[in-house]
Protein backbone atom coordinates (compact mmCIF):
# COMPACT_ATOMS: atom_id res chain seq x y z
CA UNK A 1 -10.98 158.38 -234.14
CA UNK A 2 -12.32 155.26 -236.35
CA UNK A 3 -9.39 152.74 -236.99
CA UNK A 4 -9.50 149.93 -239.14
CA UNK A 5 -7.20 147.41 -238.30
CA UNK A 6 -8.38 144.03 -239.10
CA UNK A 7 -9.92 141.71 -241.78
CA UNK A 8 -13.64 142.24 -240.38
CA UNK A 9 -13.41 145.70 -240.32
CA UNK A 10 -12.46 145.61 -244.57
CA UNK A 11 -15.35 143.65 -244.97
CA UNK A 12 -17.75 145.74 -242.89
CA UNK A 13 -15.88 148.74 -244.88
CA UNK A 14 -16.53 146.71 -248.45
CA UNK A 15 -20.23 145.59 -247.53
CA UNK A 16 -20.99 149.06 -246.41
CA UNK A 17 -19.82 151.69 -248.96
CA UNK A 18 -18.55 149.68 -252.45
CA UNK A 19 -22.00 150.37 -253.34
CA UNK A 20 -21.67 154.15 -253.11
CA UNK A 21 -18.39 154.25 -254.27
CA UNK A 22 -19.31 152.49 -257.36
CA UNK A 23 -22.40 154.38 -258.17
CA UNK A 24 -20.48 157.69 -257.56
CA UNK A 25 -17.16 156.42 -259.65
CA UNK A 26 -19.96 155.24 -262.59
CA UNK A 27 -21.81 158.70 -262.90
CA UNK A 28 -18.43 160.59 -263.01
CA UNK A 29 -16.72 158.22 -265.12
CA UNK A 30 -18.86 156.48 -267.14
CA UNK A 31 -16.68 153.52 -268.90
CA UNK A 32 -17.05 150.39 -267.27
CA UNK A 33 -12.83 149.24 -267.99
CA UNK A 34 -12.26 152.69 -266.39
CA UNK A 35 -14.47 152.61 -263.65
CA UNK A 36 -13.35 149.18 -262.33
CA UNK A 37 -9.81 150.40 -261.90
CA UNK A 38 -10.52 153.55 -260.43
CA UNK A 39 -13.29 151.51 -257.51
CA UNK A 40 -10.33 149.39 -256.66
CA UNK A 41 -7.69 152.20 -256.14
CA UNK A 42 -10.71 154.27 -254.28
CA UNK A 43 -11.48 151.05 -252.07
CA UNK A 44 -7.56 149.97 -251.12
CA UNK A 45 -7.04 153.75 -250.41
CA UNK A 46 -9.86 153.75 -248.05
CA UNK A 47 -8.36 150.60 -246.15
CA UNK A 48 -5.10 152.15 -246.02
CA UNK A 49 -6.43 155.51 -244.91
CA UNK A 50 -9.24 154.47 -242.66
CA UNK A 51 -7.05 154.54 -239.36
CA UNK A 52 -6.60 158.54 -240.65
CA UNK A 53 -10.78 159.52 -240.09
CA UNK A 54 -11.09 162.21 -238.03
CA UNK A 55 -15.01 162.89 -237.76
CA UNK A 56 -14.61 166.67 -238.01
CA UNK A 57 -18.46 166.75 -238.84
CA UNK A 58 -18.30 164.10 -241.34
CA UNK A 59 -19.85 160.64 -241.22
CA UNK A 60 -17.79 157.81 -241.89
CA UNK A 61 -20.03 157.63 -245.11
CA UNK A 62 -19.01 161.13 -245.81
CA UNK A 63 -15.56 160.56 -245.82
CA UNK A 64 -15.49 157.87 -247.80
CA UNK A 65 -17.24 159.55 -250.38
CA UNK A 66 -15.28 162.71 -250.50
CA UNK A 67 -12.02 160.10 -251.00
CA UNK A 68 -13.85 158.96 -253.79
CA UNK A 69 -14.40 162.29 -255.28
CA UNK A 70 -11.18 162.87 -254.89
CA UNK A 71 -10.20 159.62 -256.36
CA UNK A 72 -12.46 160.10 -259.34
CA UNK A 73 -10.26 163.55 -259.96
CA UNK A 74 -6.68 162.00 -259.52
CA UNK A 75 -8.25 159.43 -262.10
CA UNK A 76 -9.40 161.80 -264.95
CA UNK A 77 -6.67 164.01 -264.58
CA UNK A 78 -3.85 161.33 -265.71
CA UNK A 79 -2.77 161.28 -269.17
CA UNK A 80 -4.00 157.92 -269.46
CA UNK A 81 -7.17 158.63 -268.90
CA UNK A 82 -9.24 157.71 -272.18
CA UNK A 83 -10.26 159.42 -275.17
CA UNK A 84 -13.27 161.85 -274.12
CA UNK A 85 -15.69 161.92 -276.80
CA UNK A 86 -15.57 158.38 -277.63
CA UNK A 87 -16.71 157.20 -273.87
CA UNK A 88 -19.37 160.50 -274.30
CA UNK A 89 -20.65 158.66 -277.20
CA UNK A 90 -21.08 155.72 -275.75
CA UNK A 91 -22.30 156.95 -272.39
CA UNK A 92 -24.79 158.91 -273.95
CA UNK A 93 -26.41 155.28 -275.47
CA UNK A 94 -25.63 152.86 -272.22
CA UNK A 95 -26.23 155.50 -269.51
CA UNK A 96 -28.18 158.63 -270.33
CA UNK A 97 -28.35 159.85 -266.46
CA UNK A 98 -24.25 159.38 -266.33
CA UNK A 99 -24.35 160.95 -269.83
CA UNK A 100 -26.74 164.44 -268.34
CA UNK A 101 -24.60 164.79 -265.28
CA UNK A 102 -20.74 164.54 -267.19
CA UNK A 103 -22.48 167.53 -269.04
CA UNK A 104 -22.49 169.56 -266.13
CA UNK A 105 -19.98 171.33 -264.14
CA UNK A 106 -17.81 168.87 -261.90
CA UNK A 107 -18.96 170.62 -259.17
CA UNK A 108 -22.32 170.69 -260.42
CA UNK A 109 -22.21 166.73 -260.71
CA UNK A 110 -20.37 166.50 -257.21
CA UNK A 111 -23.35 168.15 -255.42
CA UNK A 112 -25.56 166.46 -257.30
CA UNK A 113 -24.74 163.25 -256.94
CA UNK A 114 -24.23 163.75 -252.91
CA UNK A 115 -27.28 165.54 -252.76
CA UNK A 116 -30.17 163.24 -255.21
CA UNK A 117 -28.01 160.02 -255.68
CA UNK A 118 -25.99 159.28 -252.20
CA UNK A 119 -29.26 161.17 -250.09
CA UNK A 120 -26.57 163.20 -247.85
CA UNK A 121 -27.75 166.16 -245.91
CA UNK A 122 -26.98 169.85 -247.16
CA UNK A 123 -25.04 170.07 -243.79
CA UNK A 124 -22.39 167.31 -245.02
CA UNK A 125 -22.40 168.14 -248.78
CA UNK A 126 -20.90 171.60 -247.48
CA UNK A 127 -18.46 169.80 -245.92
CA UNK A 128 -17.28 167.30 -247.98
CA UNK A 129 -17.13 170.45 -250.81
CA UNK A 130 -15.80 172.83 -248.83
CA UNK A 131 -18.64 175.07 -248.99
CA UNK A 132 -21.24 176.72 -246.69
CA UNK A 133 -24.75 175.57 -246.51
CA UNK A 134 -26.05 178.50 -247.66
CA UNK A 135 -23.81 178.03 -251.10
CA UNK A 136 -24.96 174.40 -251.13
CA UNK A 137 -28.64 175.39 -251.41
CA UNK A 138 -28.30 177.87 -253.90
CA UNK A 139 -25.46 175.61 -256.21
CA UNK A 140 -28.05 172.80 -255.62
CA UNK A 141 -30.72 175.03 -257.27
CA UNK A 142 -29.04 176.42 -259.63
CA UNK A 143 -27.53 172.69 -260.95
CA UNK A 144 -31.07 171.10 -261.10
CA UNK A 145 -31.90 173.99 -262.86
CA UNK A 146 -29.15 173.44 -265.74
CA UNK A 147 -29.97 169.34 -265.46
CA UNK A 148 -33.18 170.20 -266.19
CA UNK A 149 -32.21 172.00 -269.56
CA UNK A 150 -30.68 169.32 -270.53
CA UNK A 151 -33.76 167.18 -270.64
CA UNK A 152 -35.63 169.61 -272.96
């Protein structure tokens, strides 16, 4: 069991993964106001629930990127969330790769990002999405198939 229980141990936590947690939390959301608000909730949560990692096949850097997923959800699912086609709009100008992947299914855009953008194995993608590797392949090819439709 990992615990985190001191100062050093947020920092090594901050220096290691805010990266990945803010690239993931910027393709799924998109607007910057947004984003920043939903990286700080994802990165206190993951202090506070550190001392909770189990490994059960996941890297540390596994876990802390499903919390963010999961984060990301909570996030878009409150009414507060803001208005949809305006941050499309702007996406689409400011961030064209963010803009391709929110036009894809979330699960599409989970794997994908995992997969291209965070460089994890199929092996831990099936974890962290509750699928089989077999199913991660063949979602994986089927998802850079529709990405790849969008370019055209």
């Amino acid at each position: 069991m990992h615990e985190v229980i001191g100062e050093n141990e947020l920092v090594v936590l901050f220096d290691t993964h805010f990266d990945s947690v803010s690239r993931v939390v910027m393709l799924k959301v998109g607007d910057d106001k947004q984003a920043v608000q939903i990286i700080e909730d994802v990165m206190c949560g993951l202090k506070s629930a550190a001392d909770s990692f189990e490994e059960n096949g996941l890297s540390f850097k596994g876990w802390v990127l499903k919390r963010t997923l999961e984060g990301v959800r909570e996030s878009l699912a409150s009414p507060f969330a803001p208005n949809g086609q305006i941050v499309d709009d702007f996406i689409r100008l400011e961030n064209p790769l963010a803009w391709m992947l929110r036009q894809l299914h979330p699960m599409d855009q989970d794997l994908l990002i995992l997969r291209i953008i965070e460089r994890l194995p199929d092996e831990e993608v099936a974890l962290i999405l509750g699928k089989d590797i077999q199913e991660v392949k063949e979602l994986n090819f089927a998802a850079m198939k529709r990405l790849e439709q969008l370019t055209r």
